[in-house]
N, C-alpha and C. Protein backbone atom coordinates (compact mmCIF):
# COMPACT_ATOMS: atom_id res chain seq x y z
N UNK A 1 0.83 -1.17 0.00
CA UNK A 1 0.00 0.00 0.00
C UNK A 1 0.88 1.24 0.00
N UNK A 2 0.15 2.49 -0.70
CA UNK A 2 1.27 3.20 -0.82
C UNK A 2 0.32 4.47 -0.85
N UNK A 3 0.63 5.88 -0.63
CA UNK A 3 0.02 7.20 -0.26
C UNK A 3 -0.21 7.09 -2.16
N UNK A 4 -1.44 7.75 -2.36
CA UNK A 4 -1.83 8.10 -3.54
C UNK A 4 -1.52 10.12 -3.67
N UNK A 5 -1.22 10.63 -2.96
CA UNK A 5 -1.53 11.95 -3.10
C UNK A 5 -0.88 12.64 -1.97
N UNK A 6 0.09 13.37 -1.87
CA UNK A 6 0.49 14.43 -0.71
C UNK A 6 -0.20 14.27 0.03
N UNK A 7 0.34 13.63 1.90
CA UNK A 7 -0.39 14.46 3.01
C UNK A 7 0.50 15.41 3.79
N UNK A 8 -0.54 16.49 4.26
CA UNK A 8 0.74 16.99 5.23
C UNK A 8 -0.44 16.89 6.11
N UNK A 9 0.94 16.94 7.51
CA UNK A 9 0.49 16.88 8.95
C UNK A 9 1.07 18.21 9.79
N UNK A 10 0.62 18.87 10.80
CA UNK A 10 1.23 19.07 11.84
C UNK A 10 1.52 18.11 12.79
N UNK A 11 2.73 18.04 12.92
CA UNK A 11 3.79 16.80 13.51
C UNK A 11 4.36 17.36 14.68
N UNK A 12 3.96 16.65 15.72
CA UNK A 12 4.65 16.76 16.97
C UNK A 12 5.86 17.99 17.03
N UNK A 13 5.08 19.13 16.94
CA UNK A 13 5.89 20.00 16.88
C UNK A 13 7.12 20.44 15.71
N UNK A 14 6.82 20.01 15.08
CA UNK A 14 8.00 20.07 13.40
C UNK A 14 7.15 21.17 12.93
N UNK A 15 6.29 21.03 13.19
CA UNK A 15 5.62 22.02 11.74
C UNK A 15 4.67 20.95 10.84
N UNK A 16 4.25 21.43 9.96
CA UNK A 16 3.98 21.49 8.61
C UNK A 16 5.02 20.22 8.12
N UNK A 17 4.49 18.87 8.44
CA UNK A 17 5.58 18.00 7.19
C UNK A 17 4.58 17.41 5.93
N UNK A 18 5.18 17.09 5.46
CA UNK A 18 4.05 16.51 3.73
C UNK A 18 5.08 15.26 3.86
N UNK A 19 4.12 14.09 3.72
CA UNK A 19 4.48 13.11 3.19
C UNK A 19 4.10 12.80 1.91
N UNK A 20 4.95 12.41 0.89
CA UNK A 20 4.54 12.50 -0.62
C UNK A 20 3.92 11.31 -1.02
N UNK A 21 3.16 11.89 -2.09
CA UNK A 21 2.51 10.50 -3.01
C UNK A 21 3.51 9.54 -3.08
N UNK A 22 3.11 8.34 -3.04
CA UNK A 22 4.03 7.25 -3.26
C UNK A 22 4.60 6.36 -2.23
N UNK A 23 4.47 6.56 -0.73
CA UNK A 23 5.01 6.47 0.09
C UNK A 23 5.00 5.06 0.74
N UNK A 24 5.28 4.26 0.99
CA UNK A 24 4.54 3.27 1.55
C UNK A 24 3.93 3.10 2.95
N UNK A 25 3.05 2.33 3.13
CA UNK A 25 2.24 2.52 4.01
C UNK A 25 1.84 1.30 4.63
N UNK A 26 2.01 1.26 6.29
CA UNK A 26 1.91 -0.27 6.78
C UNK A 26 0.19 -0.02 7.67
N UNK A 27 0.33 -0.92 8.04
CA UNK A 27 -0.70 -1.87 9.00
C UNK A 27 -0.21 -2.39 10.09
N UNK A 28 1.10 -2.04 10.15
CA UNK A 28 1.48 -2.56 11.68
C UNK A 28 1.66 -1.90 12.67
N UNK A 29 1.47 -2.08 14.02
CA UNK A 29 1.24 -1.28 15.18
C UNK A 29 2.55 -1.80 16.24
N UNK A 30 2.46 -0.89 17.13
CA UNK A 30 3.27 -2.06 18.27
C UNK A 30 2.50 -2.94 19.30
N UNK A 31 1.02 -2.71 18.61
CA UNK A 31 0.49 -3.82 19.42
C UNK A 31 0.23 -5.23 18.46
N UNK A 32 0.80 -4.75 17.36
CA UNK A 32 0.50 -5.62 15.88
C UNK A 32 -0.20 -5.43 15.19
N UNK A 33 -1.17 -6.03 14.19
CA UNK A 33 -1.77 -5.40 12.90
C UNK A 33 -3.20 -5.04 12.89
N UNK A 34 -3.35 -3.95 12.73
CA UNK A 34 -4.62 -3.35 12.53
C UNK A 34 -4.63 -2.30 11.49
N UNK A 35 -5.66 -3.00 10.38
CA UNK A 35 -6.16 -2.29 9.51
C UNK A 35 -6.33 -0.85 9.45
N UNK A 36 -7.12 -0.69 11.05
CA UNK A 36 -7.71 1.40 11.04
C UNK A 36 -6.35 2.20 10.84
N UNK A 37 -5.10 1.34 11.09
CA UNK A 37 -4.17 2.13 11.39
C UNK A 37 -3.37 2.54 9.82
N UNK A 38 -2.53 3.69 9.18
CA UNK A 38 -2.11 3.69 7.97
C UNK A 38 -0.65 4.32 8.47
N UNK A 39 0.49 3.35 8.86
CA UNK A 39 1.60 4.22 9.42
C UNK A 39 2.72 4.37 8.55
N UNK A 40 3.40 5.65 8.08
CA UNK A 40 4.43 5.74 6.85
C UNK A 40 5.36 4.54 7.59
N UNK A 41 6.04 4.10 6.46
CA UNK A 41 6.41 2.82 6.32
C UNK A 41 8.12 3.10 6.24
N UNK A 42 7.62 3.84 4.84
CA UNK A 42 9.31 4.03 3.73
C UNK A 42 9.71 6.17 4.43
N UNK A 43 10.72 5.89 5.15
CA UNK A 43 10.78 7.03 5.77
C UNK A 43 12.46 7.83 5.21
N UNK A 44 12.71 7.10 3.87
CA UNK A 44 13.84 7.81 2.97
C UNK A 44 13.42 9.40 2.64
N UNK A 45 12.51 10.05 2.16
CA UNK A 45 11.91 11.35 1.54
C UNK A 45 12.33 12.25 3.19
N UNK A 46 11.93 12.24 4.29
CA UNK A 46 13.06 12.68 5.34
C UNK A 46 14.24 13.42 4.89
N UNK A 47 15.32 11.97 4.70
CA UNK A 47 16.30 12.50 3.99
C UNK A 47 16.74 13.99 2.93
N UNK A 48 15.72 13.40 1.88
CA UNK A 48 15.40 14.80 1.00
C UNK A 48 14.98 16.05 1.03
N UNK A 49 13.83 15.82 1.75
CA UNK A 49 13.05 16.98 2.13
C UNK A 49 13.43 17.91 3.08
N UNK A 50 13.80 17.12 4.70
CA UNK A 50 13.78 17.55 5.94
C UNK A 50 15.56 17.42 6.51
N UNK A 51 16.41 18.00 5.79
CA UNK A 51 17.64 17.73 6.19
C UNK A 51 18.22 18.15 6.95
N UNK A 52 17.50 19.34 7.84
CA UNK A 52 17.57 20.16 8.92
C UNK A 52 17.31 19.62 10.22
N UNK A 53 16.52 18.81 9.96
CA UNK A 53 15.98 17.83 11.15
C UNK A 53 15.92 16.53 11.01
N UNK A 54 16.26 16.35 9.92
CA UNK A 54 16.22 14.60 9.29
C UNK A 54 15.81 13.26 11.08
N UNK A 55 16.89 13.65 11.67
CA UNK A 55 17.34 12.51 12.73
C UNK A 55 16.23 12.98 13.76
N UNK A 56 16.01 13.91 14.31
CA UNK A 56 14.90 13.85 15.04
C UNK A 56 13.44 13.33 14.52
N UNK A 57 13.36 13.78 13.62
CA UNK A 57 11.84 13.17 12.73
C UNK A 57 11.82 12.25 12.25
N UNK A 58 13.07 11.90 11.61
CA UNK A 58 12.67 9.78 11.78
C UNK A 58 13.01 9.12 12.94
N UNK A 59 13.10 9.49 13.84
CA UNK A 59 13.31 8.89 15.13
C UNK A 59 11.27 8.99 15.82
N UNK A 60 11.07 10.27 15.58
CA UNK A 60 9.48 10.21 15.92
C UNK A 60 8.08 9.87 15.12
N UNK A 61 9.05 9.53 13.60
CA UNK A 61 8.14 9.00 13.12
C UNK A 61 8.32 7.17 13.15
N UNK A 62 9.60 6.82 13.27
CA UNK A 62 9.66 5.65 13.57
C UNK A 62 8.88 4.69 15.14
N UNK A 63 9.06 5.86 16.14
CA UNK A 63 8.96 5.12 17.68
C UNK A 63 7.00 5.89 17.67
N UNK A 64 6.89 6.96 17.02
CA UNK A 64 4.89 7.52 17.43
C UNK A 64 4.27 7.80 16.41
N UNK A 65 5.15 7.41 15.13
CA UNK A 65 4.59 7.33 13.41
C UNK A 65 4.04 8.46 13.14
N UNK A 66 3.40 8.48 11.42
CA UNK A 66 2.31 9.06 11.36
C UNK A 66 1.49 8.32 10.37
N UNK A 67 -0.22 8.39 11.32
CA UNK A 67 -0.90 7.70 10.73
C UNK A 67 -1.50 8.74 9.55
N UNK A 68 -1.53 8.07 8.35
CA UNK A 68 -2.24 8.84 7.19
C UNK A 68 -3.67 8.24 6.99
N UNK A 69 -4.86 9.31 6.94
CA UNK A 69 -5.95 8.88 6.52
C UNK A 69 -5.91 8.50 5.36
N UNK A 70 -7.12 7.24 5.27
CA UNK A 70 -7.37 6.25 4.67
C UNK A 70 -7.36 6.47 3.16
N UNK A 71 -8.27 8.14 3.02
CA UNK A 71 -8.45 8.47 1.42
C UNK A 71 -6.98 9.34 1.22
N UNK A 72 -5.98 9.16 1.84
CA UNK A 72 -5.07 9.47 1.16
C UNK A 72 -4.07 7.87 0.74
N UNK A 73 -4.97 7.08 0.90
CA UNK A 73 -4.18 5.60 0.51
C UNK A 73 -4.58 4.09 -0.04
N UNK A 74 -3.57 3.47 -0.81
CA UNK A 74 -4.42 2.74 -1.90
C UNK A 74 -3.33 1.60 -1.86
């Protein structure tokens, strides 16, 4: 599964991040798998985008994610 279309979030204090079309997108939790949940998966675009903060924001999107609504994913 993968983001069909730009989301952005206000993120735990970052601001304004956009996760881009294309992104992949899991079903897994740390309590294990549930569907309601849509958590970025592939967290390389970080790199690109956010190089100012790269290491703090994949550290909080890895350990408190971000879940993307559903109609932004296919």
């Amino acid at each position: 599964m993968k983001t069909v279309k730009d989301y952005t979030v206000n993120f735990r204090g970052y601001g304004k991040i956009t996760v881009p079309a294309g992104t992949r997108i899991t079903h897994n939790t740390a309590c294990g798998y549930d569907e309601e949940y849509n958590f970025v998966d592939d967290l390389s675009w970080i790199d690109v985008n956010y190089t100012d903060i790269k290491f703090g924001l994949k550290h909080d999107c890895t350990y408190y994610g971000i879940n993307v609504p559903s109609e932004y994913v296919k």
